[in-house]
N, C-alpha and C. Protein backbone atom coordinates (compact mmCIF):
# COMPACT_ATOMS: atom_id res chain seq x y z
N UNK A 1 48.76 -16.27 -24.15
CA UNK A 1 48.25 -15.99 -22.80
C UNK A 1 47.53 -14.64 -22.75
N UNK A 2 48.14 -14.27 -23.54
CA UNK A 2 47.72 -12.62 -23.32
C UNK A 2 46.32 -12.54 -24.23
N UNK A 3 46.19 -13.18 -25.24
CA UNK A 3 45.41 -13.47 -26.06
C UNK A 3 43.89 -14.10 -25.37
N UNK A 4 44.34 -15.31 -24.56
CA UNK A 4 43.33 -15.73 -23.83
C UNK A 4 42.88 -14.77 -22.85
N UNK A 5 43.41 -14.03 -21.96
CA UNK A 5 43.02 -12.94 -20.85
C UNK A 5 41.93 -11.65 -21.67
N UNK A 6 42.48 -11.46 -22.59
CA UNK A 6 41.44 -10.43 -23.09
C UNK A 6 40.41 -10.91 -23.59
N UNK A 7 40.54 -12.38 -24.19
CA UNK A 7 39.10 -12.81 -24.90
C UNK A 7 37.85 -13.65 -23.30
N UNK A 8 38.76 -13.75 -22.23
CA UNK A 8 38.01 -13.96 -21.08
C UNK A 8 37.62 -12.54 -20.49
N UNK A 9 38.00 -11.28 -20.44
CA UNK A 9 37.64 -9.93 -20.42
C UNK A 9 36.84 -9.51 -20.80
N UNK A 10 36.61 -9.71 -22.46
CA UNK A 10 35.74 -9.54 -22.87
C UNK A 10 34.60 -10.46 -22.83
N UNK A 11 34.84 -10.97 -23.00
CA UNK A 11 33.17 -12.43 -22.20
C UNK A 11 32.52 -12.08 -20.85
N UNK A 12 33.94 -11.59 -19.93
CA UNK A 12 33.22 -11.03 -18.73
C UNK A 12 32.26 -9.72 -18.92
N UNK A 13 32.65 -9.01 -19.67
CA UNK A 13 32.33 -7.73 -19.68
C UNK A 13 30.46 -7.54 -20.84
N UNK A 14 30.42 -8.35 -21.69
CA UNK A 14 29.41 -9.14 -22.57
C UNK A 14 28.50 -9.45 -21.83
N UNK A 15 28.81 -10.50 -21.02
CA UNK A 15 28.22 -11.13 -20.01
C UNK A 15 27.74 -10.17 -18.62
N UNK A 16 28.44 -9.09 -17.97
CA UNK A 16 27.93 -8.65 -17.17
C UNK A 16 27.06 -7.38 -17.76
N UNK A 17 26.86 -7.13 -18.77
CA UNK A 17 26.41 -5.99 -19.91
C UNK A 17 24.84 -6.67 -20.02
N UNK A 18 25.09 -8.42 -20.84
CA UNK A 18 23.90 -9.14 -20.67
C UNK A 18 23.12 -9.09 -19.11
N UNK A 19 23.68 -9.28 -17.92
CA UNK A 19 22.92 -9.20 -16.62
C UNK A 19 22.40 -8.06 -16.42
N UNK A 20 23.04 -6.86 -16.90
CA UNK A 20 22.22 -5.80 -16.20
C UNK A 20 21.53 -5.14 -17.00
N UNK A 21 21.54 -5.97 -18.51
CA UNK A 21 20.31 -5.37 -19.62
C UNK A 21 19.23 -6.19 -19.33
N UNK A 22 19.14 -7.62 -18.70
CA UNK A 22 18.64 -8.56 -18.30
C UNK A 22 17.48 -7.81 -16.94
N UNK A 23 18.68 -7.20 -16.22
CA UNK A 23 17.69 -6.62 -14.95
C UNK A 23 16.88 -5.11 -14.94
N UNK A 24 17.41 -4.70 -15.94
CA UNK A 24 16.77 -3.26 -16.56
C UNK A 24 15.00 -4.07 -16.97
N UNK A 25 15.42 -5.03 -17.67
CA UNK A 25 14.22 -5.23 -18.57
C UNK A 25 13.08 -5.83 -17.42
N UNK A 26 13.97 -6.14 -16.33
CA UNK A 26 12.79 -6.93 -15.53
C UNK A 26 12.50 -5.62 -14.89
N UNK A 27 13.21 -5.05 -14.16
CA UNK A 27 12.88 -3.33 -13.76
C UNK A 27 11.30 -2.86 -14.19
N UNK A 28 11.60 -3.05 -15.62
CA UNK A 28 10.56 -1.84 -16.18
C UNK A 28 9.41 -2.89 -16.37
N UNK A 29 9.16 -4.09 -16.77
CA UNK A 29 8.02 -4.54 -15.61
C UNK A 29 7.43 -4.52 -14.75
N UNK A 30 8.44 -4.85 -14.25
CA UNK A 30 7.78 -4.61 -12.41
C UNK A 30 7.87 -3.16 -11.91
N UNK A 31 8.29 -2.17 -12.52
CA UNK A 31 8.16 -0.44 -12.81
C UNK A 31 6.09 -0.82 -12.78
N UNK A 32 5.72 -1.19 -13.96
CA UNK A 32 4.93 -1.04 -14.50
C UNK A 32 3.87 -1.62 -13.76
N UNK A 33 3.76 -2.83 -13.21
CA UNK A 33 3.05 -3.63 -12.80
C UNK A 33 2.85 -2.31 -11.29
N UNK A 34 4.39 -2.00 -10.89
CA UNK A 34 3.64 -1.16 -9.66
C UNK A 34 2.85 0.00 -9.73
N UNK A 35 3.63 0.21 -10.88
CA UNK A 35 2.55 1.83 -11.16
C UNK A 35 1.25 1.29 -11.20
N UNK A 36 0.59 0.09 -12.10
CA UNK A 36 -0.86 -0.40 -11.77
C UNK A 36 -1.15 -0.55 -10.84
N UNK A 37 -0.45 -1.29 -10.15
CA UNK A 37 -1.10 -1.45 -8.10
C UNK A 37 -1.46 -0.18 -8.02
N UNK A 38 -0.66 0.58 -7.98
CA UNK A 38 -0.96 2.54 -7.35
C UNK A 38 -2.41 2.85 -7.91
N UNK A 39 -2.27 2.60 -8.95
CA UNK A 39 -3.36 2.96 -10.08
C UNK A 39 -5.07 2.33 -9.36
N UNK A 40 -4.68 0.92 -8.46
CA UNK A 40 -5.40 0.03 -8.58
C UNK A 40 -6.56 -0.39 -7.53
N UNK A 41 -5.30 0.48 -6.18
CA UNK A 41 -5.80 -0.40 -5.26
C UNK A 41 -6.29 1.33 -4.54
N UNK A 42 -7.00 0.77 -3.20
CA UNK A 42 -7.52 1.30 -2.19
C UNK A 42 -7.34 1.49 -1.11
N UNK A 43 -6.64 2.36 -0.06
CA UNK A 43 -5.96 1.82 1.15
C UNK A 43 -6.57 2.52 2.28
N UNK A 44 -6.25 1.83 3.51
CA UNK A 44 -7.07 2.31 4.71
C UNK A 44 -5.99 2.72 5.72
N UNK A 45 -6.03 3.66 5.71
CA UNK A 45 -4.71 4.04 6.72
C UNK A 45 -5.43 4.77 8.23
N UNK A 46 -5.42 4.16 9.48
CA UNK A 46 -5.47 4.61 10.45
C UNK A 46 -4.26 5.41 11.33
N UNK A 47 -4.67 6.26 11.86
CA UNK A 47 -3.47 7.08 12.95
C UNK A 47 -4.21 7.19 13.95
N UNK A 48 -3.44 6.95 15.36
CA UNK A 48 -3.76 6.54 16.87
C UNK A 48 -3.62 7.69 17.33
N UNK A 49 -3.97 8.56 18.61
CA UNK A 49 -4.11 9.76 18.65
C UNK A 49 -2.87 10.22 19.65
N UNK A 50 -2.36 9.27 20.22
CA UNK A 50 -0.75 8.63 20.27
C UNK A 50 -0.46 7.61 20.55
N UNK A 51 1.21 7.08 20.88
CA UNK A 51 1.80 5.67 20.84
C UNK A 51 1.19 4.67 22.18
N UNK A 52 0.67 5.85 23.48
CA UNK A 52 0.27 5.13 24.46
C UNK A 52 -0.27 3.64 24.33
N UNK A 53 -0.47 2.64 25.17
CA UNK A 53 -1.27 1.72 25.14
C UNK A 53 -2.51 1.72 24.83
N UNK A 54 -3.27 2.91 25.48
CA UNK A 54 -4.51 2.75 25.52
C UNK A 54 -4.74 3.32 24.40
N UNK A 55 -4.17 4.38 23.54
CA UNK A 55 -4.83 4.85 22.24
C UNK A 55 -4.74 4.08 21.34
N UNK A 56 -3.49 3.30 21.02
CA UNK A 56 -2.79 2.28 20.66
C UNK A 56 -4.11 0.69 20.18
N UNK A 57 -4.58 0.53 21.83
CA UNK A 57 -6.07 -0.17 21.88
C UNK A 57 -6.85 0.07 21.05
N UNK A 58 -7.64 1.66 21.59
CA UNK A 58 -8.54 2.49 20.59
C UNK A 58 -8.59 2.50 19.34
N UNK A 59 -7.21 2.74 18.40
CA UNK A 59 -6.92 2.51 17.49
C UNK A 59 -7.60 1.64 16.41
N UNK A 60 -7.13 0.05 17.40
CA UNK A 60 -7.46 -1.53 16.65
C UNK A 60 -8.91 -1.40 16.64
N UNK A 61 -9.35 -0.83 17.96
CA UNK A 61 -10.92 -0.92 17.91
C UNK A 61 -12.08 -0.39 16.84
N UNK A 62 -11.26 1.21 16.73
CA UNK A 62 -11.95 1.67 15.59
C UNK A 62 -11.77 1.22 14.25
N UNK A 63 -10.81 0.78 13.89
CA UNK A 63 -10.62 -0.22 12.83
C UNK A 63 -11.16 -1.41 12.59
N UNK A 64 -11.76 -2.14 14.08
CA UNK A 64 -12.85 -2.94 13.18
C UNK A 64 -14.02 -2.91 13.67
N UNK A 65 -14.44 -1.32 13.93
CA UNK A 65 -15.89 -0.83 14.11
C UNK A 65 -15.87 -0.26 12.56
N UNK A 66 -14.93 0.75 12.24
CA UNK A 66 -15.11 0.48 10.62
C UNK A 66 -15.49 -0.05 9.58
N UNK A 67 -14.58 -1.02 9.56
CA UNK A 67 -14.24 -2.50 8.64
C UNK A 67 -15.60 -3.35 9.04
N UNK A 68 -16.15 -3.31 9.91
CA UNK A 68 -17.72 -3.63 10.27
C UNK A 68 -18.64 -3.15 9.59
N UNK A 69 -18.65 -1.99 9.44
CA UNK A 69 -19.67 -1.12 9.24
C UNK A 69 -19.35 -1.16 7.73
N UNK A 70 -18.48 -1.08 7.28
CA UNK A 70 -18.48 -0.66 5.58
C UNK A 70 -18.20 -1.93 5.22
N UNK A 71 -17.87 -3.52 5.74
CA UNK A 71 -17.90 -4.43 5.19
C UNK A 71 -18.57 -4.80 3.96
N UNK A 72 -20.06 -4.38 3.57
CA UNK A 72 -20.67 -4.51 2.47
C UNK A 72 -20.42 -3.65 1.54
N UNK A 73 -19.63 -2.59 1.71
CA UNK A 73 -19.06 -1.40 1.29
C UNK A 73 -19.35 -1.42 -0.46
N UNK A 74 -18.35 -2.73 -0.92
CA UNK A 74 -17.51 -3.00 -2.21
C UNK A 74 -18.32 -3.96 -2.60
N UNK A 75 -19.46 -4.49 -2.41
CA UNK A 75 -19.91 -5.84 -2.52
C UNK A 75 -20.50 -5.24 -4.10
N UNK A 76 -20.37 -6.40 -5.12
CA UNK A 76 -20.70 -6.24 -5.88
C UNK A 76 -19.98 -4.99 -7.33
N UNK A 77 -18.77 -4.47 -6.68
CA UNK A 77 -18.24 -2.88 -6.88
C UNK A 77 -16.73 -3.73 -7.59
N UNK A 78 -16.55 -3.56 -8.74
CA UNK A 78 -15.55 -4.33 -9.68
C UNK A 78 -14.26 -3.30 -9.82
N UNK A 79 -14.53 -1.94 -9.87
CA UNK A 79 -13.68 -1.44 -10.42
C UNK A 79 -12.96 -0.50 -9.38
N UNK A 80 -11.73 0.35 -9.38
CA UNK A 80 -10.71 0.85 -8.27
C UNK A 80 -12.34 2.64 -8.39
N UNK A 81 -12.13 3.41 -9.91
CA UNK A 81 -12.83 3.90 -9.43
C UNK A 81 -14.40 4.25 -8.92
N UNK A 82 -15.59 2.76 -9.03
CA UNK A 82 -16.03 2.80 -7.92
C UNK A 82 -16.21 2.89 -6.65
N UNK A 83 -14.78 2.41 -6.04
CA UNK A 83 -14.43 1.80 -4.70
C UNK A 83 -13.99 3.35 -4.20
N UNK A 84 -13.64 4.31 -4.99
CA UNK A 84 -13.28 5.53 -4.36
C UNK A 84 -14.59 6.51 -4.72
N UNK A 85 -15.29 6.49 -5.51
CA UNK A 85 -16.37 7.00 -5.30
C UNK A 85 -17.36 6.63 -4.13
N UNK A 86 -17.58 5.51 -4.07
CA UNK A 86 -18.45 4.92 -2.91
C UNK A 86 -17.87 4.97 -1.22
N UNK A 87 -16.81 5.27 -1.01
CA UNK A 87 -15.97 5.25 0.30
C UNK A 87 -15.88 7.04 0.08
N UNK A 88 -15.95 7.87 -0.83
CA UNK A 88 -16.13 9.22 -0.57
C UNK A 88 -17.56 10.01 -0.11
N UNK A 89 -18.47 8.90 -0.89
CA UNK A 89 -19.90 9.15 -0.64
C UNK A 89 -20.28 8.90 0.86
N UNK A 90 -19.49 7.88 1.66
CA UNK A 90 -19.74 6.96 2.67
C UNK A 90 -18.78 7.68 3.97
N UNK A 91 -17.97 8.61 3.60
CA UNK A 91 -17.10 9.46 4.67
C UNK A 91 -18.11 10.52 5.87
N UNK A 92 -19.12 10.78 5.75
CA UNK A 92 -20.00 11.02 6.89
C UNK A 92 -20.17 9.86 7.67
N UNK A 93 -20.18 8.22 7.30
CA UNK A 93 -20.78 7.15 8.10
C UNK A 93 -19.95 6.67 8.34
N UNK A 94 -18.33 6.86 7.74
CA UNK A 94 -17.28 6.84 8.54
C UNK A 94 -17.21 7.30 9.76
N UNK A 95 -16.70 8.67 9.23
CA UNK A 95 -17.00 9.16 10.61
C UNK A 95 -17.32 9.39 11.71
N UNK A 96 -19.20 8.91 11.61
CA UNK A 96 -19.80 8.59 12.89
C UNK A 96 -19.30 7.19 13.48
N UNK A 97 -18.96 6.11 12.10
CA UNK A 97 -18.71 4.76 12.83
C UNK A 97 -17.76 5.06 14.26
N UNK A 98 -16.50 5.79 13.53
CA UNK A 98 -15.49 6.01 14.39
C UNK A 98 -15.78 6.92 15.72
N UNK A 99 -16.16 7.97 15.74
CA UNK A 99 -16.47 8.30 16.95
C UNK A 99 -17.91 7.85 18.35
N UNK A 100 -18.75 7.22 17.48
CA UNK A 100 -19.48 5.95 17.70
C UNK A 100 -18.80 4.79 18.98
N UNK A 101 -17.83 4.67 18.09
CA UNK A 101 -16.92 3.53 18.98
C UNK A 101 -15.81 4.27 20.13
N UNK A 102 -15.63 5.17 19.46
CA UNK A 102 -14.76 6.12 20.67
C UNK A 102 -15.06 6.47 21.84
N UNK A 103 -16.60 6.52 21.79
CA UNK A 103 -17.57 6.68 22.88
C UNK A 103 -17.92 5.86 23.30
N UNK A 104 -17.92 4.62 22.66
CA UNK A 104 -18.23 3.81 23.40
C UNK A 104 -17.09 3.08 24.33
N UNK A 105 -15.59 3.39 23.93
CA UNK A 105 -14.67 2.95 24.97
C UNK A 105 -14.36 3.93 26.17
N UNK A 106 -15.22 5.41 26.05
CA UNK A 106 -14.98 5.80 27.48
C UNK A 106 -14.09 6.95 27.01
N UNK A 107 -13.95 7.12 25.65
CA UNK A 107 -13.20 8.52 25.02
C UNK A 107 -13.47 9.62 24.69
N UNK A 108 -13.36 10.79 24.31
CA UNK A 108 -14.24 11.88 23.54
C UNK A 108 -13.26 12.70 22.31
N UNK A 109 -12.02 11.84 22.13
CA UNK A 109 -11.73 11.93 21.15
C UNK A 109 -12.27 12.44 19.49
N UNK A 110 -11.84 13.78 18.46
CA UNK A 110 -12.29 13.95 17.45
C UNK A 110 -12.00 12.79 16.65
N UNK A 111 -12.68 13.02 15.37
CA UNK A 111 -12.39 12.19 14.43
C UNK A 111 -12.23 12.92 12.64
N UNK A 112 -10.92 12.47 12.39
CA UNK A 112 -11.01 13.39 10.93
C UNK A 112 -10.89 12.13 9.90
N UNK A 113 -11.69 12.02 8.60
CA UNK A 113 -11.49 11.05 7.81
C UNK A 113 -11.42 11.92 6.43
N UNK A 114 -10.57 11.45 5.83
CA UNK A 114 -10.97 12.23 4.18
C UNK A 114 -10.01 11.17 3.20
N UNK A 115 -10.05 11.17 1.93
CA UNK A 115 -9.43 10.72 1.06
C UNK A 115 -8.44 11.49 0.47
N UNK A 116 -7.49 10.85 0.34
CA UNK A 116 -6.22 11.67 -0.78
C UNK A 116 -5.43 10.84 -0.73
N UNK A 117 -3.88 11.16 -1.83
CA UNK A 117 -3.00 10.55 -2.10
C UNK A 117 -2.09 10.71 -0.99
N UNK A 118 -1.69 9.61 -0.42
CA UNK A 118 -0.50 9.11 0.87
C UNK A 118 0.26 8.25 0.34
N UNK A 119 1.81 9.17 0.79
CA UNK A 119 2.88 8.31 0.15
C UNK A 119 3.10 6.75 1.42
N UNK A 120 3.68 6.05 1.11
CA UNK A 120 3.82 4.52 2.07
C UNK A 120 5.11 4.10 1.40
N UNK A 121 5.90 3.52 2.68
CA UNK A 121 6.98 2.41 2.54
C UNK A 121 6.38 1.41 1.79
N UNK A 122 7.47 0.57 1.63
CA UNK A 122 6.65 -1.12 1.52
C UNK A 122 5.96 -1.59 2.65
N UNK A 123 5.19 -2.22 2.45
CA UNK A 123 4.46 -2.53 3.29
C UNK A 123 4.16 -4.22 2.72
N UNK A 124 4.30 -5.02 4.03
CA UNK A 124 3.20 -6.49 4.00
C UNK A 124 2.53 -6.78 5.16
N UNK A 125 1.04 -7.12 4.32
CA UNK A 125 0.03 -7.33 4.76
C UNK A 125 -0.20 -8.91 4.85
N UNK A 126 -0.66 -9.48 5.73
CA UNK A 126 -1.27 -11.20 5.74
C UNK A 126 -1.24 -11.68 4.17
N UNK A 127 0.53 -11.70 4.16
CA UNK A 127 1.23 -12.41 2.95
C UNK A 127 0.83 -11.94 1.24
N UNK A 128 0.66 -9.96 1.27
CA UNK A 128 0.79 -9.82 0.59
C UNK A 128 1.68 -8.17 0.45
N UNK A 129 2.79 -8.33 -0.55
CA UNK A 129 3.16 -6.89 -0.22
C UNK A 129 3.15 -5.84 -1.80
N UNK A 130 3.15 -4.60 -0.61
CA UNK A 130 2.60 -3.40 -1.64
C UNK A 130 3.73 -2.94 -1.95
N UNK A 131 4.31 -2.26 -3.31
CA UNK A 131 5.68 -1.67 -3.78
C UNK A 131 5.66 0.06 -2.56
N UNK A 132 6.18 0.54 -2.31
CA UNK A 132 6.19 2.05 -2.14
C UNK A 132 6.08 3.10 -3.30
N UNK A 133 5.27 4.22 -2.31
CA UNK A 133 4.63 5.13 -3.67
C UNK A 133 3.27 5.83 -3.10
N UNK A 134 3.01 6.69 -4.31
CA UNK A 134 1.59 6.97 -3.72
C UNK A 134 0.73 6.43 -4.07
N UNK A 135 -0.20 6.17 -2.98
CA UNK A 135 -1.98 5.73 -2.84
C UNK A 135 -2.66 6.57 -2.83
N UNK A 136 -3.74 6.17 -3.27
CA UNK A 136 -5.18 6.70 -2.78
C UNK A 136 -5.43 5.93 -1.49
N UNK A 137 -5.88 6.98 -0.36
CA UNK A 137 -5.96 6.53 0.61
C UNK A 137 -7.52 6.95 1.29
N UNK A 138 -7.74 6.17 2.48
CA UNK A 138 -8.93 6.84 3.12
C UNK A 138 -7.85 7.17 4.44
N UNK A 139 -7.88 8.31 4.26
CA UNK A 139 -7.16 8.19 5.91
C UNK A 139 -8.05 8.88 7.36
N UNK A 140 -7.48 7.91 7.91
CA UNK A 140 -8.48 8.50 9.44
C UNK A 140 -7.50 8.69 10.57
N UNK A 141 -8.27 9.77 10.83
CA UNK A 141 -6.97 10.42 12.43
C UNK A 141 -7.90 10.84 13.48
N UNK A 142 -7.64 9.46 14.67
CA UNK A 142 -8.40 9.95 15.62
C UNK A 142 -7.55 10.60 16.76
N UNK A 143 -8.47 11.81 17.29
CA UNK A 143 -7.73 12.93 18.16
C UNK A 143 -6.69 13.55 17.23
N UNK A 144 -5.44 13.69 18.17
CA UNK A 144 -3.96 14.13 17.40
C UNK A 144 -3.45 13.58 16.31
N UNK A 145 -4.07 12.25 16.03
CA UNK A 145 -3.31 11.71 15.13
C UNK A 145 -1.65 11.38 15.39
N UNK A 146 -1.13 11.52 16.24
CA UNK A 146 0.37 11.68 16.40
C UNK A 146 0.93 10.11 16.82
N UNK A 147 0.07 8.80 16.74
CA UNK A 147 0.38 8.01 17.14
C UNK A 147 0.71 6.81 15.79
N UNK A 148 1.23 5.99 16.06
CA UNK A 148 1.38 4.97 14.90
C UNK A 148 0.33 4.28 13.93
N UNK A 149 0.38 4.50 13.16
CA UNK A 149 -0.42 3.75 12.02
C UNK A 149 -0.73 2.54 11.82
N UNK A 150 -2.20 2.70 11.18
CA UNK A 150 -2.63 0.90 11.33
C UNK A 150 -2.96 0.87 9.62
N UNK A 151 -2.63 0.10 8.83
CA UNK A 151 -3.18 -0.13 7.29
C UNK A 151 -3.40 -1.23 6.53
N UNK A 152 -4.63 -1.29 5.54
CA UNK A 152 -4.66 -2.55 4.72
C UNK A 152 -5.09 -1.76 3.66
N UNK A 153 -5.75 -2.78 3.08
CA UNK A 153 -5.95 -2.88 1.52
C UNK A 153 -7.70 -2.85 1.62
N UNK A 154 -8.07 -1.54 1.28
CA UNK A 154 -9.81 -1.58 1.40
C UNK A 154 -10.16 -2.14 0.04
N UNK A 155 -9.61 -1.53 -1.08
CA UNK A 155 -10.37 -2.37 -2.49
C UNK A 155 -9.37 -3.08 -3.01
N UNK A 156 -8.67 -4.37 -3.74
CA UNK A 156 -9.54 -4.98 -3.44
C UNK A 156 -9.49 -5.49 -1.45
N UNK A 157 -10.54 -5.97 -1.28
CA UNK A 157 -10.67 -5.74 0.53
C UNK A 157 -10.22 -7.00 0.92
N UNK A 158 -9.19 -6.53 1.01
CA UNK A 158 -7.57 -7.40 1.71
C UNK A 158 -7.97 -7.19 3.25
N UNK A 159 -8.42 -5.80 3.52
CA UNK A 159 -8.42 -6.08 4.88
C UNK A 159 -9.56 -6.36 5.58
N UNK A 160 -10.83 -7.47 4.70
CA UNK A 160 -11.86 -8.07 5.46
C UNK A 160 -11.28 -9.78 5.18
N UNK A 161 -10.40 -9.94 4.32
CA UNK A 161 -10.46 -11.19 3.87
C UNK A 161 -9.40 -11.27 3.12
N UNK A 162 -8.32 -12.28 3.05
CA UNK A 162 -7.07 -12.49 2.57
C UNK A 162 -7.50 -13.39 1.37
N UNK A 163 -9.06 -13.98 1.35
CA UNK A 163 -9.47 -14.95 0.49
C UNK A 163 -9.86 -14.27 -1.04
N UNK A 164 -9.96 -12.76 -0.55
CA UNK A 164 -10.40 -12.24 -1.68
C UNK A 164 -10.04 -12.93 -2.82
N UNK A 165 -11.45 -12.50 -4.01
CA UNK A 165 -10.41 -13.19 -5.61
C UNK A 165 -9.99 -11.98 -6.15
N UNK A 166 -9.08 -11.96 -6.08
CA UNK A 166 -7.90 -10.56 -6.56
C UNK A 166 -8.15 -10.63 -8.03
N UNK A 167 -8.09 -11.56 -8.93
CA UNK A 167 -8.21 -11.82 -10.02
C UNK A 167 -9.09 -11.18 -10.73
N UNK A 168 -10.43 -10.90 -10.06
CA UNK A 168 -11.18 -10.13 -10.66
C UNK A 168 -11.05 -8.52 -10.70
N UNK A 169 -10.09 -8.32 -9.91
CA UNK A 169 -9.41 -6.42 -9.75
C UNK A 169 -8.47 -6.17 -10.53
N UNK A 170 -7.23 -7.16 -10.08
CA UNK A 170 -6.00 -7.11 -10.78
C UNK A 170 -5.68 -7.67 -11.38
N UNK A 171 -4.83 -7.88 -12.96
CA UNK A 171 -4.24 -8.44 -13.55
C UNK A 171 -3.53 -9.46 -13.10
N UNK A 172 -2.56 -9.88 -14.20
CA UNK A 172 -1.77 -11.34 -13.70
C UNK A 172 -0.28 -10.79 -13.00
N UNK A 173 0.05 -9.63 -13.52
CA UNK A 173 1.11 -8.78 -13.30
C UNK A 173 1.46 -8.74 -12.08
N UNK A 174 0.32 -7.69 -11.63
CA UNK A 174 -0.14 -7.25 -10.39
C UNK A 174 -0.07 -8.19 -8.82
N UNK A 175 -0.90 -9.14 -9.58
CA UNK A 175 -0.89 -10.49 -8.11
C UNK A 175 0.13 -11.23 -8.10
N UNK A 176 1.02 -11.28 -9.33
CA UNK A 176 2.60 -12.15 -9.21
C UNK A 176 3.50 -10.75 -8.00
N UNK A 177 3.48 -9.33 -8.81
CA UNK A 177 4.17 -8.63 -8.21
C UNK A 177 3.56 -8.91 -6.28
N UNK A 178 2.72 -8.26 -5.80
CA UNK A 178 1.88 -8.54 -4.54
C UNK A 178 2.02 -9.69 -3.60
N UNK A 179 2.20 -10.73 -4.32
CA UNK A 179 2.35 -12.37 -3.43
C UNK A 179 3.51 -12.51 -3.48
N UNK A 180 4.05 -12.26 -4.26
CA UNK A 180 5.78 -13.64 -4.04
C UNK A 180 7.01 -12.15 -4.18
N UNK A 181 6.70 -11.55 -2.98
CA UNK A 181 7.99 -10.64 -2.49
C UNK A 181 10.04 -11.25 -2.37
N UNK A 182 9.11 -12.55 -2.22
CA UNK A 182 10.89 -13.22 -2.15
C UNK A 182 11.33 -12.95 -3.60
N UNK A 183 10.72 -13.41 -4.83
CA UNK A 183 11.30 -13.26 -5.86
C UNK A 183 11.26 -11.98 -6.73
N UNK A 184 10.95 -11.01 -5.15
CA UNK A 184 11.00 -9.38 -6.14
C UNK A 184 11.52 -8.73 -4.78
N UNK A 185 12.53 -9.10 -4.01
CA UNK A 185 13.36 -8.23 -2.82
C UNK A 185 13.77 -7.08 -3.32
N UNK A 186 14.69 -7.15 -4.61
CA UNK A 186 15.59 -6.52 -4.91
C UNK A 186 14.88 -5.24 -5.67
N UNK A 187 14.07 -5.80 -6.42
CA UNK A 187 12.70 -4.80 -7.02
C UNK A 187 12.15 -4.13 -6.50
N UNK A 188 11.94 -4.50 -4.78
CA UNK A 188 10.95 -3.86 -3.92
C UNK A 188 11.98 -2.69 -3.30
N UNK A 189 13.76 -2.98 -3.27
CA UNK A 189 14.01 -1.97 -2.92
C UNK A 189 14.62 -0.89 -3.32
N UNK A 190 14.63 -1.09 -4.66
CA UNK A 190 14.77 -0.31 -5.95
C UNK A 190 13.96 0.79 -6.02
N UNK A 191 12.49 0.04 -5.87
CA UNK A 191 11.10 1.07 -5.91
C UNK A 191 11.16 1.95 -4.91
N UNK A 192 11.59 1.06 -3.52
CA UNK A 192 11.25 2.32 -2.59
C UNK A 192 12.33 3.44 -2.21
N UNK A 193 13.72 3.38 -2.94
CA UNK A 193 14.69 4.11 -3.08
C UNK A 193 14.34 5.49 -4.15
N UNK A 194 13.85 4.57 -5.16
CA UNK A 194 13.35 5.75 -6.13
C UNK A 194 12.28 6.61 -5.42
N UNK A 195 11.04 6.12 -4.81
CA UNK A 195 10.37 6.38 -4.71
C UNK A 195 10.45 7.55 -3.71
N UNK A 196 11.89 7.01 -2.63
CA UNK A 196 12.16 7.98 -1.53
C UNK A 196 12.75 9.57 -1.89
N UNK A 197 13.17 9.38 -3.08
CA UNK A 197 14.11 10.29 -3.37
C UNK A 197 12.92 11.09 -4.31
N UNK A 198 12.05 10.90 -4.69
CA UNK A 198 11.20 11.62 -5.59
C UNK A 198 10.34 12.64 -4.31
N UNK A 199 9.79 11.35 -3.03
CA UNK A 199 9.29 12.19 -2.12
C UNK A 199 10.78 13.60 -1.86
N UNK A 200 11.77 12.95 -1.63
CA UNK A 200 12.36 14.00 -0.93
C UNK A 200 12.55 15.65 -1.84
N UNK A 201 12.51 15.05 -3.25
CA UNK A 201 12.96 16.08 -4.09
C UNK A 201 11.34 16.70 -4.21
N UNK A 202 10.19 16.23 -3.65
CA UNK A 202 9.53 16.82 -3.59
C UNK A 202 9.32 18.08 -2.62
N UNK A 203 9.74 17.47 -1.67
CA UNK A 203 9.96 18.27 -0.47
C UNK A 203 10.20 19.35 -0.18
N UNK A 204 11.41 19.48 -1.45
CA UNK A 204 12.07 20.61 -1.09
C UNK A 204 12.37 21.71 -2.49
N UNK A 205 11.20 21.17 -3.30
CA UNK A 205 10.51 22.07 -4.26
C UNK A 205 9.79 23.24 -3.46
């Protein structure tokens, strides 16, 4: 009896050794695959100038007086760093897009746009989600900026078209990690735990 209990002990212990060498190894995949997304993609992050309704409105509006205007933006543009060269070149016609439209709803709201790295939760977008971490971002803050955030995916441009062919940006990695969040929950909140604690220890460097 005693004989059998330890040789079922040890099977348990084998066996739960196998699961979590099993989930290490998927880890550092999907480690990897996210670090490429980061690497990969392009993001559009809006801020409302606060939570009110009406800025709230303003907000959506300038986002697709934007997304209008730079729609042809990427056309033809294959690679992540084209897509940030050409949206840095294009940050004056940002700009005007946005306050353009600000004026035209009856506002006189500033407008600040620039590019840099912005850390993000997870995030899903029209059935696709992003790991947490830093982006390259375009970010735009109209007025105070102090209001809630609006974001997609400018390259590849998720946020003109969910039809995009991703395939031609990202790997096979990449678009398994991105689409099928159910079979990476646990992955997604792994990443953004790590990810939280790196911001925080940044913080307070």
């Amino acid at each position: 009896m005693f004989i059998k209990k330890y040789v079922l002990k040890n099977i348990s212990v084998v066996l739960s050794c196998v699961v979590v060498f099993t989930c290490l190894i998927s880890m550092s995949r999907f480690n990897v695959s996210c670090d490429k997304i980061k690497d990969d993609v392009l993001r559009l992050h809006i801020r409302a100038n606060s939570d009110n309704d009406f800025d709230q409105e303003l907000k959506l509006k300038v986002r697709d007086r934007i997304l209008n205007d730079t729609g042809d933006m990427f056309y033809k543009i294959m690679t992540y760093e084209e897509a940030v060269e050409k949206t840095e070149n294009a940050l004056p016609i940002i700009i005007k897009s946005a306050k353009d439209e600000i004026k035209n709803q009856g506002y006189d709201y500033d407008v600040k746009a620039s590019l840099g790295y912005t850390y993000f939760g997870t995030r899903h977008y029209d059935g696709y989600t992003l790991p947490a971490g830093n982006y390259m971002a375009l970010n735009v803050a109209i007025g105070e900026g102090k209001g809630q955030n609006w974001w997609c995916v400018m390259f590849p441009s998720i946020c003109l078209s969910s039809a995009t062919k991703l395939d031609d940006k990202l790997d096979k990695d990449e678009i398994e990690v991105i689409t099928d969040y159910s079979g990476y929950k646990v992955q997604f909140k792994l990443v953004e735990l790590y990810e939280n604690i790196k911001q925080k220890f940044k913080a307070e460097i």
